[in-house]
C-alpha atoms as a PDB file:
ATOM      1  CA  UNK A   1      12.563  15.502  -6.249  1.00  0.00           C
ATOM      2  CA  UNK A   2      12.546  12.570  -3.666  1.00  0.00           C
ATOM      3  CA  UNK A   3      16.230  11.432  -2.885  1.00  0.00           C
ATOM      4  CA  UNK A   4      17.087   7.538  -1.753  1.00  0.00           C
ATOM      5  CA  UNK A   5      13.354   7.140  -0.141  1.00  0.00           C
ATOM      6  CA  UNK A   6      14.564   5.596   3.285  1.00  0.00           C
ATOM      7  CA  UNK A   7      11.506   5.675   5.826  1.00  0.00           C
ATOM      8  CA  UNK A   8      11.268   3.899   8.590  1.00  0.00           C
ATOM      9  CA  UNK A   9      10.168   0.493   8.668  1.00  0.00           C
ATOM     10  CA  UNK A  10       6.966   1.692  11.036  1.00  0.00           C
ATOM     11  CA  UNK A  11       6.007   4.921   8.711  1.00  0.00           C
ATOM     12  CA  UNK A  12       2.596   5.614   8.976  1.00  0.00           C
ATOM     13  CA  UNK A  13       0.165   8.269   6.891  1.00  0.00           C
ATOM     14  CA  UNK A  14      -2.742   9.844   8.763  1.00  0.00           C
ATOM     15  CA  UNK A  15      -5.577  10.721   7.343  1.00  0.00           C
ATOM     16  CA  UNK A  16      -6.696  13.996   8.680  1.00  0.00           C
ATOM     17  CA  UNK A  17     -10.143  14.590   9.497  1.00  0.00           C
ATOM     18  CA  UNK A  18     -12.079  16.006   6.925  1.00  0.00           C
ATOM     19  CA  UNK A  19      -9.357  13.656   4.580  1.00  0.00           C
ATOM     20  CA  UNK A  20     -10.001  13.396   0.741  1.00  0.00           C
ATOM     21  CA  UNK A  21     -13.072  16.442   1.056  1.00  0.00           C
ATOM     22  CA  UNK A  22     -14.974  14.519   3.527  1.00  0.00           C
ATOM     23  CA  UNK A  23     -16.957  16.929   6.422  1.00  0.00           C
ATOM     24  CA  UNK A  24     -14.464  17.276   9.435  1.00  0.00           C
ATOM     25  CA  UNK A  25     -15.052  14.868  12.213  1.00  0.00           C
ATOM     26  CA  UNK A  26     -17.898  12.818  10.528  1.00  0.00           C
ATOM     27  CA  UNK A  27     -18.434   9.539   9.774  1.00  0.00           C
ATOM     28  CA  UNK A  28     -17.651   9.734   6.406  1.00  0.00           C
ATOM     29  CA  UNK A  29     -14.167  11.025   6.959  1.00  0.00           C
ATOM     30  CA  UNK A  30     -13.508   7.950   8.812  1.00  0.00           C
ATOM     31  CA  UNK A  31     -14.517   5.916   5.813  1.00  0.00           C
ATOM     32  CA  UNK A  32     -12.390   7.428   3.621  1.00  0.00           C
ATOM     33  CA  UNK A  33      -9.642   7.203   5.460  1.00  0.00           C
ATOM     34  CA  UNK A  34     -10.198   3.431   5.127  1.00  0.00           C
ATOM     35  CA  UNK A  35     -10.683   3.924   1.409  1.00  0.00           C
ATOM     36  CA  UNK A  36      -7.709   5.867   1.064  1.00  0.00           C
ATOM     37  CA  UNK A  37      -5.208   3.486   2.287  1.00  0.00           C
ATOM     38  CA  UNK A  38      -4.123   5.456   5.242  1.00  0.00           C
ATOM     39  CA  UNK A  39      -2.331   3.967   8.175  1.00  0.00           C
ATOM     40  CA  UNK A  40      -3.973   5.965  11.112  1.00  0.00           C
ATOM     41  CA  UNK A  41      -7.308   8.538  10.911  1.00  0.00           C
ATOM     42  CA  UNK A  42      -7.854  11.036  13.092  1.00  0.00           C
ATOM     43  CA  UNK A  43     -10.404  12.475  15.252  1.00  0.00           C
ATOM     44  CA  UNK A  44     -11.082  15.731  17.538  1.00  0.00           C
ATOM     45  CA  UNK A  45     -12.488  14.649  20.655  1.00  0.00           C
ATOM     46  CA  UNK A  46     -14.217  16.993  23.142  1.00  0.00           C
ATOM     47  CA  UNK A  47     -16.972  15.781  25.819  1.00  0.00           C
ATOM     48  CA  UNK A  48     -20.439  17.252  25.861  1.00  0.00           C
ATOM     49  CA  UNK A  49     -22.368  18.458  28.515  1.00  0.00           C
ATOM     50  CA  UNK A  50     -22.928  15.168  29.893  1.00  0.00           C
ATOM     51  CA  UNK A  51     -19.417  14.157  29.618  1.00  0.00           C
ATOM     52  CA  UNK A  52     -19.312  12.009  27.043  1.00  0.00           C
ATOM     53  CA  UNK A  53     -16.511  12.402  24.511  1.00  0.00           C
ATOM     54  CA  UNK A  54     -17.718  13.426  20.596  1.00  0.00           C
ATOM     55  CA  UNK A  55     -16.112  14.420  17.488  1.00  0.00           C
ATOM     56  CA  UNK A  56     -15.774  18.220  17.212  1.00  0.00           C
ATOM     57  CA  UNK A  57     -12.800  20.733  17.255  1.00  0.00           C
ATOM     58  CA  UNK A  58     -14.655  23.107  19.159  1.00  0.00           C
ATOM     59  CA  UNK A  59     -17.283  23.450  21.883  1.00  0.00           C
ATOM     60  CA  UNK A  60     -19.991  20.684  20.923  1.00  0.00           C
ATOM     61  CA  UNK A  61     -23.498  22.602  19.871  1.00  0.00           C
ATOM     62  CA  UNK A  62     -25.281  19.016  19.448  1.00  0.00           C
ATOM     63  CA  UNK A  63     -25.770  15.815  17.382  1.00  0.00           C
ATOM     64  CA  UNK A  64     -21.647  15.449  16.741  1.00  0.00           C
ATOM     65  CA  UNK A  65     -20.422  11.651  16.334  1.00  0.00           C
ATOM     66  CA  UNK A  66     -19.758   9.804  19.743  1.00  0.00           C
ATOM     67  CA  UNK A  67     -16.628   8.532  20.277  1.00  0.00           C
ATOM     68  CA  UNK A  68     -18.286   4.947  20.519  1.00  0.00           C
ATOM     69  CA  UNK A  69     -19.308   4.965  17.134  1.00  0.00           C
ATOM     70  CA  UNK A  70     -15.987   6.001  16.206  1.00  0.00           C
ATOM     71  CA  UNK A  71     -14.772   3.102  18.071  1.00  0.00           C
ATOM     72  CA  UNK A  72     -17.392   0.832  16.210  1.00  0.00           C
ATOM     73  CA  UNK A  73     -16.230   1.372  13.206  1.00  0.00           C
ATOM     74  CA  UNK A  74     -12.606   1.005  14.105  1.00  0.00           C
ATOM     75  CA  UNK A  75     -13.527  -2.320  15.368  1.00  0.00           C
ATOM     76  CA  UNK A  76     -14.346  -3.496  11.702  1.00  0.00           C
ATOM     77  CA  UNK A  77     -11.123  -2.111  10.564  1.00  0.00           C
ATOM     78  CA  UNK A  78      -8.710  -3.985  11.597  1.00  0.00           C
ATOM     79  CA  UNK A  79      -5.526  -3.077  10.569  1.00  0.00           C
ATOM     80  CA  UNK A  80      -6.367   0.658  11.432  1.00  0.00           C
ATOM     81  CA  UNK A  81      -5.606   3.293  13.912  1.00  0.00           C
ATOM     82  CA  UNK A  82      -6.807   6.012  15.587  1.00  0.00           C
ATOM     83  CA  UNK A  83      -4.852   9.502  16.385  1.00  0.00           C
ATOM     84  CA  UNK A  84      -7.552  11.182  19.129  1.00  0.00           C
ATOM     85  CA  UNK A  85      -6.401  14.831  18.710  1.00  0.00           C
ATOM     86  CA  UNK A  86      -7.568  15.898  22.476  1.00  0.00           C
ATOM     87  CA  UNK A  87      -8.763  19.577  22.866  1.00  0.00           C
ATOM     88  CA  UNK A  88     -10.209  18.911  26.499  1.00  0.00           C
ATOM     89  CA  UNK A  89      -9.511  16.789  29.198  1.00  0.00           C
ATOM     90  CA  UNK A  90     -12.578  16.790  31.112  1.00  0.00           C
ATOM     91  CA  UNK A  91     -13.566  13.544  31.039  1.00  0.00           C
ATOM     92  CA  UNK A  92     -10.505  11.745  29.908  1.00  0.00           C
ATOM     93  CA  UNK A  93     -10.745   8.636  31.608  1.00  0.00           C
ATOM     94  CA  UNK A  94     -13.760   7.541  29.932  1.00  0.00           C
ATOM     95  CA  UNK A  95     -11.911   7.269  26.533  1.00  0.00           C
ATOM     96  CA  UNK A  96     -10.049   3.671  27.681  1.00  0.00           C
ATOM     97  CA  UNK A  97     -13.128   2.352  29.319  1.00  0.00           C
ATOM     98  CA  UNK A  98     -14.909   2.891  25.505  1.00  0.00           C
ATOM     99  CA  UNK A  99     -11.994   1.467  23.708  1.00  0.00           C
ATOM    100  CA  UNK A 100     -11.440  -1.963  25.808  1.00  0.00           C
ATOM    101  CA  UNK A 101     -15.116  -2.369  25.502  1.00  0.00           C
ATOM    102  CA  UNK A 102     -14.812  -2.268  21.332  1.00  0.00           C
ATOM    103  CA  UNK A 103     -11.468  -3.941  21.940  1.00  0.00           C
ATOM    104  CA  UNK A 104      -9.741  -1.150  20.261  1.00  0.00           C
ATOM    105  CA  UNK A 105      -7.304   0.259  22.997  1.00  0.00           C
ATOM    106  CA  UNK A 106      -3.954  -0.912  21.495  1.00  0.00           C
ATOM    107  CA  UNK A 107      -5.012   0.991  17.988  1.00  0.00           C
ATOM    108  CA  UNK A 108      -5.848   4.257  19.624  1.00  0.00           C
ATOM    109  CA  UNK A 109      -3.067   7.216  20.783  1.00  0.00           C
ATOM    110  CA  UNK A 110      -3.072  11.010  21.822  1.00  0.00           C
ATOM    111  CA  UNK A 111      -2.149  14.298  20.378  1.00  0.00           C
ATOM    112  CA  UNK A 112      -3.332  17.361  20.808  1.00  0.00           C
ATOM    113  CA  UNK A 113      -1.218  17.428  24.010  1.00  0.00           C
ATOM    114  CA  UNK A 114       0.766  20.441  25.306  1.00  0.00           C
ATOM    115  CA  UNK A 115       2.217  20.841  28.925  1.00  0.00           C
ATOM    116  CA  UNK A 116      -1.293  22.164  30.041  1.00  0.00           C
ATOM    117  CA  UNK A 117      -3.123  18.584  29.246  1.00  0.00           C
ATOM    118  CA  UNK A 118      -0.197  16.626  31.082  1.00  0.00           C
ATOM    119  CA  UNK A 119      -0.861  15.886  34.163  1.00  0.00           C
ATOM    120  CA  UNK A 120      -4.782  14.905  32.776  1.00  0.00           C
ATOM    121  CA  UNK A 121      -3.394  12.176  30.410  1.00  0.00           C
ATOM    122  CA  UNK A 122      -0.857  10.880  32.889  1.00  0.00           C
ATOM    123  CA  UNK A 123      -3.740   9.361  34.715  1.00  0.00           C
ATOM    124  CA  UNK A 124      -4.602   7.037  31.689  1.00  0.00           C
ATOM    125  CA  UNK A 125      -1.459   5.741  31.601  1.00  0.00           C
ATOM    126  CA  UNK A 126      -2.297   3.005  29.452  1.00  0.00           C
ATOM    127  CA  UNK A 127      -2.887   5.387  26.455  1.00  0.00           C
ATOM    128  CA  UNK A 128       0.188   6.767  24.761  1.00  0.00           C
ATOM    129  CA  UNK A 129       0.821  10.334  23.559  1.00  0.00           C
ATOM    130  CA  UNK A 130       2.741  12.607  21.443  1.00  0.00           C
ATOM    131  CA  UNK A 131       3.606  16.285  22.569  1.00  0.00           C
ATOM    132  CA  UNK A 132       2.308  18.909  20.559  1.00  0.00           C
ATOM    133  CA  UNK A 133       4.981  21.357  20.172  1.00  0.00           C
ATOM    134  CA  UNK A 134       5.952  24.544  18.416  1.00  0.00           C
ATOM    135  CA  UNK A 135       9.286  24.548  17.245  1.00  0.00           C
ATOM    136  CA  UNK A 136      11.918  27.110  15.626  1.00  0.00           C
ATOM    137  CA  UNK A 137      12.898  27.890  12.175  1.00  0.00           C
ATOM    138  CA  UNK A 138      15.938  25.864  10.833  1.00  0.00           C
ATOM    139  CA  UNK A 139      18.243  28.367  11.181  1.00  0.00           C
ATOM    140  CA  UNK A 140      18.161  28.615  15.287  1.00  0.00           C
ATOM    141  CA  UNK A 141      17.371  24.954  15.087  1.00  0.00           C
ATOM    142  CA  UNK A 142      21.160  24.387  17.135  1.00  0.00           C
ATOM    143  CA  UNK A 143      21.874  20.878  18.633  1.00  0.00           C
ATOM    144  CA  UNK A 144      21.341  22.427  22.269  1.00  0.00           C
ATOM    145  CA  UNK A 145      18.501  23.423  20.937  1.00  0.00           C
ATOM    146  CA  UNK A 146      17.029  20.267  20.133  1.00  0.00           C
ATOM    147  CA  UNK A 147      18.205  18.182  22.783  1.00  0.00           C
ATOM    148  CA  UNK A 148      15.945  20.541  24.978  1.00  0.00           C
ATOM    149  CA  UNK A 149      13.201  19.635  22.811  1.00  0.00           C
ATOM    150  CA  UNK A 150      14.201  15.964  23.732  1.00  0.00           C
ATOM    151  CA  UNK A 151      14.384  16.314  27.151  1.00  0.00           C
ATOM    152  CA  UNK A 152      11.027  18.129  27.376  1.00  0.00           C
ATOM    153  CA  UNK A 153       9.647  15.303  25.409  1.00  0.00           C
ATOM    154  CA  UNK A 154      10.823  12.735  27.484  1.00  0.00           C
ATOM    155  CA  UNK A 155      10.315  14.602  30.613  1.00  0.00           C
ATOM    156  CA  UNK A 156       6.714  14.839  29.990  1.00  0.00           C
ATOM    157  CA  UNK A 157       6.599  10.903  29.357  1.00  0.00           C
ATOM    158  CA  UNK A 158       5.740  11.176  25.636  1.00  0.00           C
ATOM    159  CA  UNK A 159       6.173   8.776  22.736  1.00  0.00           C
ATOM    160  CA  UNK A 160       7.280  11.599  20.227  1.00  0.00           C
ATOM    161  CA  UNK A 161       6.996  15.018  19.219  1.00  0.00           C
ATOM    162  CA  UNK A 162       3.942  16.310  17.014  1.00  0.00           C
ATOM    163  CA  UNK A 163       4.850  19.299  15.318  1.00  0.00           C
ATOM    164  CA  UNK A 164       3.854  21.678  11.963  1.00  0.00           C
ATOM    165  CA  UNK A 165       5.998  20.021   9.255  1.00  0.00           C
ATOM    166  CA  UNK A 166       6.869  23.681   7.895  1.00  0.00           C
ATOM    167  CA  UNK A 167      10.176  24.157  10.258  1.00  0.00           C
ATOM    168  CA  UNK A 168      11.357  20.027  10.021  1.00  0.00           C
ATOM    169  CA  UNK A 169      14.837  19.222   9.241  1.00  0.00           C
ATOM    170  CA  UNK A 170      16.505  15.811   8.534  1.00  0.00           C
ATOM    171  CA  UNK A 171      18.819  16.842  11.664  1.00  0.00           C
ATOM    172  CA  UNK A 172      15.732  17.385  13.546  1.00  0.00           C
ATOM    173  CA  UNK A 173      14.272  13.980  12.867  1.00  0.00           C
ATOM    174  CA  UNK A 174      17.610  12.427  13.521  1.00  0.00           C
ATOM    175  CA  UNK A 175      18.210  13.564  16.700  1.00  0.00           C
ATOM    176  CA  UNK A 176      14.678  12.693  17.942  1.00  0.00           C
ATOM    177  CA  UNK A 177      15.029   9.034  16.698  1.00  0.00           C
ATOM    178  CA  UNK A 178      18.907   8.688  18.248  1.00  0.00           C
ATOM    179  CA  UNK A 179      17.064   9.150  21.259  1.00  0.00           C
ATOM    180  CA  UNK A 180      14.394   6.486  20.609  1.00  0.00           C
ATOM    181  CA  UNK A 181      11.285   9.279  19.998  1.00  0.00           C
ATOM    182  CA  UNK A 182       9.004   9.572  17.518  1.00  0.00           C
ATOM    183  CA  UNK A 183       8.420  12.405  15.074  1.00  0.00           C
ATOM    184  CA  UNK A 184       4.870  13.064  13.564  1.00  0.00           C
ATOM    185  CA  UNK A 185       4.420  16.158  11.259  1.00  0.00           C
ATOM    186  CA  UNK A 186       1.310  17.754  10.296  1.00  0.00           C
ATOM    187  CA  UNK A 187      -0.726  18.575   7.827  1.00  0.00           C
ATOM    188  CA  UNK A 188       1.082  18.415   4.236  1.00  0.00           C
ATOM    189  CA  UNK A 189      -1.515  18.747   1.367  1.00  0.00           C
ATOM    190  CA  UNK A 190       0.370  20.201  -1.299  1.00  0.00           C
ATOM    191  CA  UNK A 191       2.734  17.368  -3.035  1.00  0.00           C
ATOM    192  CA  UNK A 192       5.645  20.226  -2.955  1.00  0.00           C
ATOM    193  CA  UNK A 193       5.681  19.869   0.909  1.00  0.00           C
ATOM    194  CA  UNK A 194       5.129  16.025   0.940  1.00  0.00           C
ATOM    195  CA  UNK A 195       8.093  15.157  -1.047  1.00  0.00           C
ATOM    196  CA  UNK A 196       9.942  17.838   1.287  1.00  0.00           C
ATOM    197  CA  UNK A 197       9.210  15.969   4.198  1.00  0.00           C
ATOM    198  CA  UNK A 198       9.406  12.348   3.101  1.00  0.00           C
ATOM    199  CA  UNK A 199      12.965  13.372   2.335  1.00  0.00           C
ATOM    200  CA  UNK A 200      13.482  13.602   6.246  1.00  0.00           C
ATOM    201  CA  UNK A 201      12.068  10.718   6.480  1.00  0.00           C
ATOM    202  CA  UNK A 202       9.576  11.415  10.109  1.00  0.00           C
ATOM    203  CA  UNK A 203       7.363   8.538  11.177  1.00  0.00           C
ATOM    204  CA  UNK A 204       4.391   9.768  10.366  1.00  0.00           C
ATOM    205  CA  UNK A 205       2.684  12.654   7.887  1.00  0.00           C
ATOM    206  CA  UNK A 206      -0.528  14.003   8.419  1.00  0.00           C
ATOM    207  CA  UNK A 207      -2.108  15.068   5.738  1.00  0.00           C
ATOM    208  CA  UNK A 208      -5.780  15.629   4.356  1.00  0.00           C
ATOM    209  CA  UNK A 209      -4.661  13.959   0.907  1.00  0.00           C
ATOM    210  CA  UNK A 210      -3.370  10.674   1.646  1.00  0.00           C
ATOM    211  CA  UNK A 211      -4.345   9.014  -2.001  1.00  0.00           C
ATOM    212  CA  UNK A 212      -1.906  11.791  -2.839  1.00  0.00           C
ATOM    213  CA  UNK A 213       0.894  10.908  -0.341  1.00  0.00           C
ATOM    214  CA  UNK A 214       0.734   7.431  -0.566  1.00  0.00           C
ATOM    215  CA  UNK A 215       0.601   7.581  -4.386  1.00  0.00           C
ATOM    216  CA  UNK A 216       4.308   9.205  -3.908  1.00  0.00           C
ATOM    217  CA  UNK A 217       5.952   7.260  -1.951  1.00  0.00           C
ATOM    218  CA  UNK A 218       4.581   3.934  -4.119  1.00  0.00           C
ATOM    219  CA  UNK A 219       6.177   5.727  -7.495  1.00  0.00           C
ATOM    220  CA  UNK A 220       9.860   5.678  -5.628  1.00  0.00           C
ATOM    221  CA  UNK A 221       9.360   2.457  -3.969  1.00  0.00           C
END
């Protein structure tokens, strides 16, 4: 059961890739994202061989989406986002070249990024990111323990944390947003674990379902 529904005013709902049985990283998943009434959609990027960035989760093998195209059609949507889930750096700064030229670049962020991919993303400054993060179960989840999380956030000039919703507490998301930080959970697709975590109330929820989640959170509004 959903208690008091109190999100924040700036709650988003991605639409995972592959969102409402769409392919994975296709064009059509972007279109339903639209469809669905998501906030955000999201996208794997890696480069190809000539280093330009495409849709894929793993190594490209040929004819995956371009980035541009994604950035077309994010052009016609206007009140949309775009979560770029990085899962290589190689070519990084071509990503904010592609996204003034489509006049996107205030609609598009990062995850995907762990310490490894820091000091890559720090040289497109312009282009904010949350840190991916593992983080422990609720019962070692102590207040020292989180305020490291914090720090290592901030430290690594992130917007937020972006972490499995599976070990997110109410006291996790609190202390993140007492210290101005975002929290971003991913991917709830079963209703039990939506209502779970809109009862912590994060900032965003990823989730391949979002007819689903944002059904629930209309029938409490």
């Amino acid at each position: 059961m959903i208690k008091a529904l109190k999100l924040p005013d700036n709650f988003t709902v991605t639409a995972h890739t592959g969102c409402e049985g769409s392919p994975d990283n296709s064009i059509e998943s972007v279109v339903r994202s639209f469809e669905s009434g998501a906030d955000i959609f999201e996208a794997d990027v890696q480069f190809d061989a000539n280093g330009a960035p495409v849709l894929a989760h793993d190594a490209p093998v040929g004819g995956e989406p371009t980035l541009e195209e994604i950035f077309q059609k994010l052009a016609g949507y206007k009140n949309m986002r775009c979560n770029l889930d990085i899962k290589r750096t190689d070519n990084l700064k071509i990503i904010p070249v592609l996204a003034e030229k489509y006049g996107v670049a205030d609609r598009i962020f990062y995850t995907g990024i762990d310490i490894d991919f820091i000091e890559a993303v720090k040289e497109t400054p312009q282009i904010p990111y949350y840190l991916n993060a593992d983080i422990a179960e609720p019962e070692n989840q102590s207040e020292e323990y989180l305020l490291s999380l914090v720090k290592r956030v901030i430290d690594c000039g992130a917007i937020g944390i972006n972490c499995n919703h599976k070990n997110v507490t109410k006291k996790f998301v609190d202390i993140f947003r007492e210290n101005d930080l975002f929290v971003s959970v991913w991917t709830c697709n079963e209703e039990a674990d939506m209502i779970r975590i809109l009862n912590t109330a994060p900032d965003n929820i990823t989730t391949r379902k979002p007819s689903v989640l944002k059904s629930i959170i209309r029938s409490v509004e």
